[in-house]
Protein backbone atom coordinates (compact mmCIF):
# COMPACT_ATOMS: atom_id res chain seq x y z
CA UNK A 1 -12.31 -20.50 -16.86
CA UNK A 2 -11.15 -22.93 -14.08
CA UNK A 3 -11.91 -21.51 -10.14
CA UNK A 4 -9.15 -21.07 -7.89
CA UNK A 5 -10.66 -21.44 -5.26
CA UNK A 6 -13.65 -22.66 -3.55
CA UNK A 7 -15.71 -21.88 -0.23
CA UNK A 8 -18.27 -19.45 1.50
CA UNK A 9 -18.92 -15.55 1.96
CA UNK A 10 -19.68 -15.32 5.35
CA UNK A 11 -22.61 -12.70 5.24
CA UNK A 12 -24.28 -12.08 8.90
CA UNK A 13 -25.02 -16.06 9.50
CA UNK A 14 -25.72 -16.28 6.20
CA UNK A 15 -22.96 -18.62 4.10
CA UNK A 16 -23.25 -18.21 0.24
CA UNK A 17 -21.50 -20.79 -0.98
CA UNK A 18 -19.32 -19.88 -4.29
CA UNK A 19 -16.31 -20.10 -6.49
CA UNK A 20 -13.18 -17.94 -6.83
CA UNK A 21 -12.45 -17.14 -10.90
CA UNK A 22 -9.65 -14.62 -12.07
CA UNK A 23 -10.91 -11.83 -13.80
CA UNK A 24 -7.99 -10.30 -14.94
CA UNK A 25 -5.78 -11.90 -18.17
CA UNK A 26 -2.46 -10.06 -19.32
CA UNK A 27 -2.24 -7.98 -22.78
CA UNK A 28 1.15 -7.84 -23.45
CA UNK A 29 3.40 -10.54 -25.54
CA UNK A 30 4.23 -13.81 -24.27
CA UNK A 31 8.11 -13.93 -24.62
CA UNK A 32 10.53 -16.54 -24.24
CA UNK A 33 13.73 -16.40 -23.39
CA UNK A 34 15.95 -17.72 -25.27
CA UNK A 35 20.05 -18.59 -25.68
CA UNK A 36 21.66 -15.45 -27.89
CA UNK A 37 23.81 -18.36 -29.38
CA UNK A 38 21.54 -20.57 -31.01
CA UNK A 39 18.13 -19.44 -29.90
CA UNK A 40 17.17 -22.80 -27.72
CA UNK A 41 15.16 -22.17 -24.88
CA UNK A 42 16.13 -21.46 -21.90
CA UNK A 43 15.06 -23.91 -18.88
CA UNK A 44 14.77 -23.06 -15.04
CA UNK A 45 15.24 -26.06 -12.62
CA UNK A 46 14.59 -26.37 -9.17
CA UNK A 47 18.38 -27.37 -7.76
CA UNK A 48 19.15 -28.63 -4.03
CA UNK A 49 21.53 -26.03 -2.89
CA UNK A 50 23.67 -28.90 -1.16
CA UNK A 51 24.21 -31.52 -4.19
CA UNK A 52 23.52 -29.11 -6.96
CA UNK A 53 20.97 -31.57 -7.84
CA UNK A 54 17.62 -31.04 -9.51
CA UNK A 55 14.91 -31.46 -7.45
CA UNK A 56 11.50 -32.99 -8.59
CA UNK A 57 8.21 -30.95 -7.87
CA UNK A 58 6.61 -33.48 -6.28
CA UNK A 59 9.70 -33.46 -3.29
CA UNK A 60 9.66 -29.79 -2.42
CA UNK A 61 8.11 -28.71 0.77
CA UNK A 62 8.26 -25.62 2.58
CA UNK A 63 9.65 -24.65 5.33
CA UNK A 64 10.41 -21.33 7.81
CA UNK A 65 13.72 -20.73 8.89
CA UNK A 66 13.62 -20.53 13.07
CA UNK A 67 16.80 -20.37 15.20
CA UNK A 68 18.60 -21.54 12.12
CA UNK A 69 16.77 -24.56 12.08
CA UNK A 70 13.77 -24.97 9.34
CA UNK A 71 10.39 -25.70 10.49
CA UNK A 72 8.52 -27.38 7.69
CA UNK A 73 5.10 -27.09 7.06
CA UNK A 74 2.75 -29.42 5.46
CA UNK A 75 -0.42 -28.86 3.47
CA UNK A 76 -2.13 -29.85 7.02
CA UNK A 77 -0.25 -26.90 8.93
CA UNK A 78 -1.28 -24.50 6.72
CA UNK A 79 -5.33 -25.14 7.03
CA UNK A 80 -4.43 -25.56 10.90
CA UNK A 81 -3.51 -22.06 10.89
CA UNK A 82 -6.65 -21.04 10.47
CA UNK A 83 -9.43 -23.20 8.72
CA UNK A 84 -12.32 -21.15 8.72
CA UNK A 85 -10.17 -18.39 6.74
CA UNK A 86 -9.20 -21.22 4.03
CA UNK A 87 -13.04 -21.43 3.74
CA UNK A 88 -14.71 -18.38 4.28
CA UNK A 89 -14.38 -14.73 3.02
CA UNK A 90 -16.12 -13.57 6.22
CA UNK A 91 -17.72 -9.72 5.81
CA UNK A 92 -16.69 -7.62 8.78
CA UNK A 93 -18.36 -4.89 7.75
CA UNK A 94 -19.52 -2.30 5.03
CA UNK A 95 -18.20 1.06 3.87
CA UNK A 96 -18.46 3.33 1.06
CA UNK A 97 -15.90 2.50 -1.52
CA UNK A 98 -15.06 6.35 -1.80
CA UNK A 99 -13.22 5.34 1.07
CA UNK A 100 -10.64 3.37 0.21
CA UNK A 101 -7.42 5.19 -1.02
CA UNK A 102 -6.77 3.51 -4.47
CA UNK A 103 -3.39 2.71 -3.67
CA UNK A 104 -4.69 -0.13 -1.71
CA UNK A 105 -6.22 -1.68 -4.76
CA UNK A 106 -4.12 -5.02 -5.57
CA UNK A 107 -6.57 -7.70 -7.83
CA UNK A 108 -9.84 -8.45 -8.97
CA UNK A 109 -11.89 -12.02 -9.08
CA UNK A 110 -14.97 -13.21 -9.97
CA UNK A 111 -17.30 -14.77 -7.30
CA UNK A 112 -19.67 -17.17 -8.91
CA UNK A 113 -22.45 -18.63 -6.69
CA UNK A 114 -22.83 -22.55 -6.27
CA UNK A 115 -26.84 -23.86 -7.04
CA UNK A 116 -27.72 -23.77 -3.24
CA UNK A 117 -26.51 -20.11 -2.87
CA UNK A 118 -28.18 -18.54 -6.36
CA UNK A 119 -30.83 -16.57 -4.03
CA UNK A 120 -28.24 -15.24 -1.23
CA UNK A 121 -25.79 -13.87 -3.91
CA UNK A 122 -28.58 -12.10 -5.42
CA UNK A 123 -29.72 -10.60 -2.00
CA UNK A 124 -26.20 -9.79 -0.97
CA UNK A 125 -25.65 -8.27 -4.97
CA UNK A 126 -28.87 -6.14 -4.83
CA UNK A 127 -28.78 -4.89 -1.20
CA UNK A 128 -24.93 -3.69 -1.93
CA UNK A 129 -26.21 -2.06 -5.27
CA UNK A 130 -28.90 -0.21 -3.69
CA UNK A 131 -26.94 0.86 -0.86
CA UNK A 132 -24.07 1.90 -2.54
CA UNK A 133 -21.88 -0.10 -0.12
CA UNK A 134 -18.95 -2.87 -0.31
CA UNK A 135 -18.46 -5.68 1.91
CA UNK A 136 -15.03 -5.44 3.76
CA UNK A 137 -13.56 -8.89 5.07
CA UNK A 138 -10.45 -11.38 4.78
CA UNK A 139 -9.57 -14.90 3.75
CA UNK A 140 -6.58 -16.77 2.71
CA UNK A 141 -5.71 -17.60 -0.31
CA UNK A 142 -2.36 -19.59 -1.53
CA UNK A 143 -1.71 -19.67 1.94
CA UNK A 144 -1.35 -15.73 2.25
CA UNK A 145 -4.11 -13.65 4.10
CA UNK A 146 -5.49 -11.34 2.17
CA UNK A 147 -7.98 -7.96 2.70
CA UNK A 148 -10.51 -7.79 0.21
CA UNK A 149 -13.80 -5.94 -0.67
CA UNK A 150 -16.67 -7.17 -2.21
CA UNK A 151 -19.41 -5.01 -4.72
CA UNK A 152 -21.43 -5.71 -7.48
CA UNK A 153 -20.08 -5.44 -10.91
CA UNK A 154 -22.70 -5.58 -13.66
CA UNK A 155 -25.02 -9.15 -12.65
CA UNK A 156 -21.45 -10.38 -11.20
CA UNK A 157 -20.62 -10.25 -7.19
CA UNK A 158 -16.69 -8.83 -7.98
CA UNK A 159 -13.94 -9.18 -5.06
CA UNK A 160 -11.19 -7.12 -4.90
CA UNK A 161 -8.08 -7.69 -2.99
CA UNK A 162 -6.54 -4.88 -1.17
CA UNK A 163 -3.38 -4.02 0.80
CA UNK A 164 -2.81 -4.35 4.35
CA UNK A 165 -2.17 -0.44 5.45
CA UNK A 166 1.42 -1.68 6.87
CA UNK A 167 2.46 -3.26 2.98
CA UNK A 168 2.14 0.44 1.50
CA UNK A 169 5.31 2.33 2.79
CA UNK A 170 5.22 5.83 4.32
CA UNK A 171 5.56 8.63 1.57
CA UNK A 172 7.97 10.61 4.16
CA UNK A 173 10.78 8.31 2.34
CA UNK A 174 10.19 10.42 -0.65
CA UNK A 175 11.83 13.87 -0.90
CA UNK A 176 9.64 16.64 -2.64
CA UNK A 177 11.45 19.87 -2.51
CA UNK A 178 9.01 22.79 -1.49
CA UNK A 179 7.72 25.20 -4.74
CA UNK A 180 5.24 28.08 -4.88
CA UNK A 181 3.00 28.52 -8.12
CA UNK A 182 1.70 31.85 -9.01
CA UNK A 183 -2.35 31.93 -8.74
CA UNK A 184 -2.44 32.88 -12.36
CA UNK A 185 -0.33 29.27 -12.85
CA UNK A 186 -2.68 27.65 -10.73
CA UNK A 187 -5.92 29.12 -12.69
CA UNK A 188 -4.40 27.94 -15.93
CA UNK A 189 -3.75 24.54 -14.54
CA UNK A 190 -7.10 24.25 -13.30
CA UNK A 191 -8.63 25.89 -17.21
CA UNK A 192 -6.46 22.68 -18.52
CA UNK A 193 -7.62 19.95 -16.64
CA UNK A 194 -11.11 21.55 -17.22
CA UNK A 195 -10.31 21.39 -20.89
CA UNK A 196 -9.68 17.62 -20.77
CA UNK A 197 -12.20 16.30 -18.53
CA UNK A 198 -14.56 13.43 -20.17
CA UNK A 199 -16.74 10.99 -18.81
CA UNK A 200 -14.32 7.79 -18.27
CA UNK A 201 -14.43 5.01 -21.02
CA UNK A 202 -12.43 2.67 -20.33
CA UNK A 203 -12.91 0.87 -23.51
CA UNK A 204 -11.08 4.07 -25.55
CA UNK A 205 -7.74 2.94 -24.04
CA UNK A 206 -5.76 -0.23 -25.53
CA UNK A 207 -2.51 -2.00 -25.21
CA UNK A 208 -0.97 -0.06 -28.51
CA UNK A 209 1.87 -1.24 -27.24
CA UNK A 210 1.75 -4.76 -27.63
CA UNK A 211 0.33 -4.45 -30.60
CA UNK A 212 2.88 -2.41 -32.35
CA UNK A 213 5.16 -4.76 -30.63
CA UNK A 214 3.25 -7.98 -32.67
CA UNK A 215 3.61 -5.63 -36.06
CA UNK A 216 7.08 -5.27 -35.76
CA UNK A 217 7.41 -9.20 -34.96
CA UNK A 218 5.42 -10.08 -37.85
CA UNK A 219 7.71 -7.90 -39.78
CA UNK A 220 10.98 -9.40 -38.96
CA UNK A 221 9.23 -13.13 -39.12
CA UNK A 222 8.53 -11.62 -43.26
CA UNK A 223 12.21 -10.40 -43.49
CA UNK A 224 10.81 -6.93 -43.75
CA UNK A 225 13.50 -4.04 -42.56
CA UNK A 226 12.11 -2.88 -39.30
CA UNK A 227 12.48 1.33 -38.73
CA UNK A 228 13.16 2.65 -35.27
CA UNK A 229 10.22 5.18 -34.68
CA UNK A 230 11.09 8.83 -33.96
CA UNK A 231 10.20 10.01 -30.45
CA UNK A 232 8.04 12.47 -30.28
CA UNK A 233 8.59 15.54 -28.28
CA UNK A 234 5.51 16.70 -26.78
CA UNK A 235 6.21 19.42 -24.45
CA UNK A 236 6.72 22.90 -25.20
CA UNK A 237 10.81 23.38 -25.15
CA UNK A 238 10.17 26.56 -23.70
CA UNK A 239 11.30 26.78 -19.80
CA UNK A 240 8.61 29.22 -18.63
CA UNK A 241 5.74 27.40 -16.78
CA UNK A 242 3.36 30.02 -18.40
CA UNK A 243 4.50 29.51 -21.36
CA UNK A 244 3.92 26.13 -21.47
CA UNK A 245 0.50 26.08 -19.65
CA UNK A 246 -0.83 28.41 -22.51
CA UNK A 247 0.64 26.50 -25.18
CA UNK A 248 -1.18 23.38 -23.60
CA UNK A 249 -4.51 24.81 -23.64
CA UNK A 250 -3.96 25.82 -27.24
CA UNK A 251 -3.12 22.06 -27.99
CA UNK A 252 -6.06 21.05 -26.17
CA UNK A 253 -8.82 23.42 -28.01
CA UNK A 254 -7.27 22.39 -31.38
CA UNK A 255 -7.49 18.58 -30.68
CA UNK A 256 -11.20 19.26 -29.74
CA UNK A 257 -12.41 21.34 -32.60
């Protein structure tokens, strides 16, 4: 793995001085897209809107559009903003990760420590273990500020970006139409989920998916005839909530004995 990025977690007045590593990689297909016609690839260019012109990499800046003038900004302007932030993921505090609404959750990265911070990252990793607390703080990355949490993840210091409260948009912009369940729904909905609780493995859940998608590929690379699957129709036809909550929980005892 490469880092992305390099710098300090700013812990008290201690700086541990580490590397930024992805820790997520995609699972489905790698597609390409391609010309119906003769199945070339298709190519996106960078074009000056003025000439029509492509524009080389190396000759694109960017800029913010003020008073309909742009403004452009340099590598320079963008560590001038705020240098310690390009830097330093600086800890502002420590909550309990209970806390945090998972629809903040954005993306996880490793945080390996440099040779002259090995002993802070493992203070910093143990003391957050033990207390059962996650290091809250910011620091920009790719030029955008982001809010991120730090905890332990196996021997691993993990950081997690997370929304800004104002990026998640108010649920009053959704319309849910008012409904009253019958206690005896209720109890059967609560005897269901009972039903299918487990312990969480994450490691029982794949990308089926994809690979069914690979299959099928494979298939039509052979000249095999590929077969539509039928869809499956897994809930009870009958209209009666009732109905269908009791036919669930006989679905559910059958699939567990």
């Amino acid at each position: 793995m490469r880092a992305i990025w390099s710098g300090a977690i700013g812990f008290g007045l201690v700086n541990i001085p580490v590397k930024l590593f992805s820790a997520v990689q995609a699972s489905e297909l790698d597609l390409d897209m391609l010309d119906k016609k003769d199945h070339a690839n298709i190519k996106f260019q960078r074009v000056n809107a003025n000439t029509g012109k492509e524009v080389a990499y190396a000759n694109i800046v960017k800029g913010y559009k003020l008073d309909d003038k742009y403004v452009v900004l340099s590598d320079e302007d963008f560590q001038k903003a705020s240098p310690e932030k390009n830097k330093i993921i600086e800890i502002a505090e420590f909550v309990e990760e209970k806390e945090i609404d998972t629809m903040f959750y954005e993306t996880p990265y490793y945080l390996q420590p440099d040779k002259s911070g090995i002993k802070a990252y493992a203070l910093l990793r143990e003391a957050l273990r033990k207390t059962g607390k996650v290091g809250l703080g910011s620091f920009v990355l790719r030029n955008r500020e982001s809010l991120v949490i730090i905890k332990p993840h196996e021997d691993v210091l993990v950081l997690n970006k997370i929304r800004f409260k104002e990026e998640i948009r108010d649920s009053s912009e959704i319309t849910v139409p008012e409904a009253t369940n019958k206690p005896a729904e209720v109890k059967m909905a609560i005897q269901l989920i009972e039903q299918l609780t487990n312990d969480f493995d994450i490691s029982a859940y794949k990308d089926s998916y994809s690979s069914k998608l690979m299959k099928l590929i494979q298939d039509k690379a052979k000249g095999k005839k590929t077969t539509k699957s039928p869809l499956r129709v897994v809930h009870s036809r009958n209209r009666d909530l009732m109905e269908q909550l009791k036919a669930s929980l006989g679905s559910a005892k059958k699939k567990a004995s």
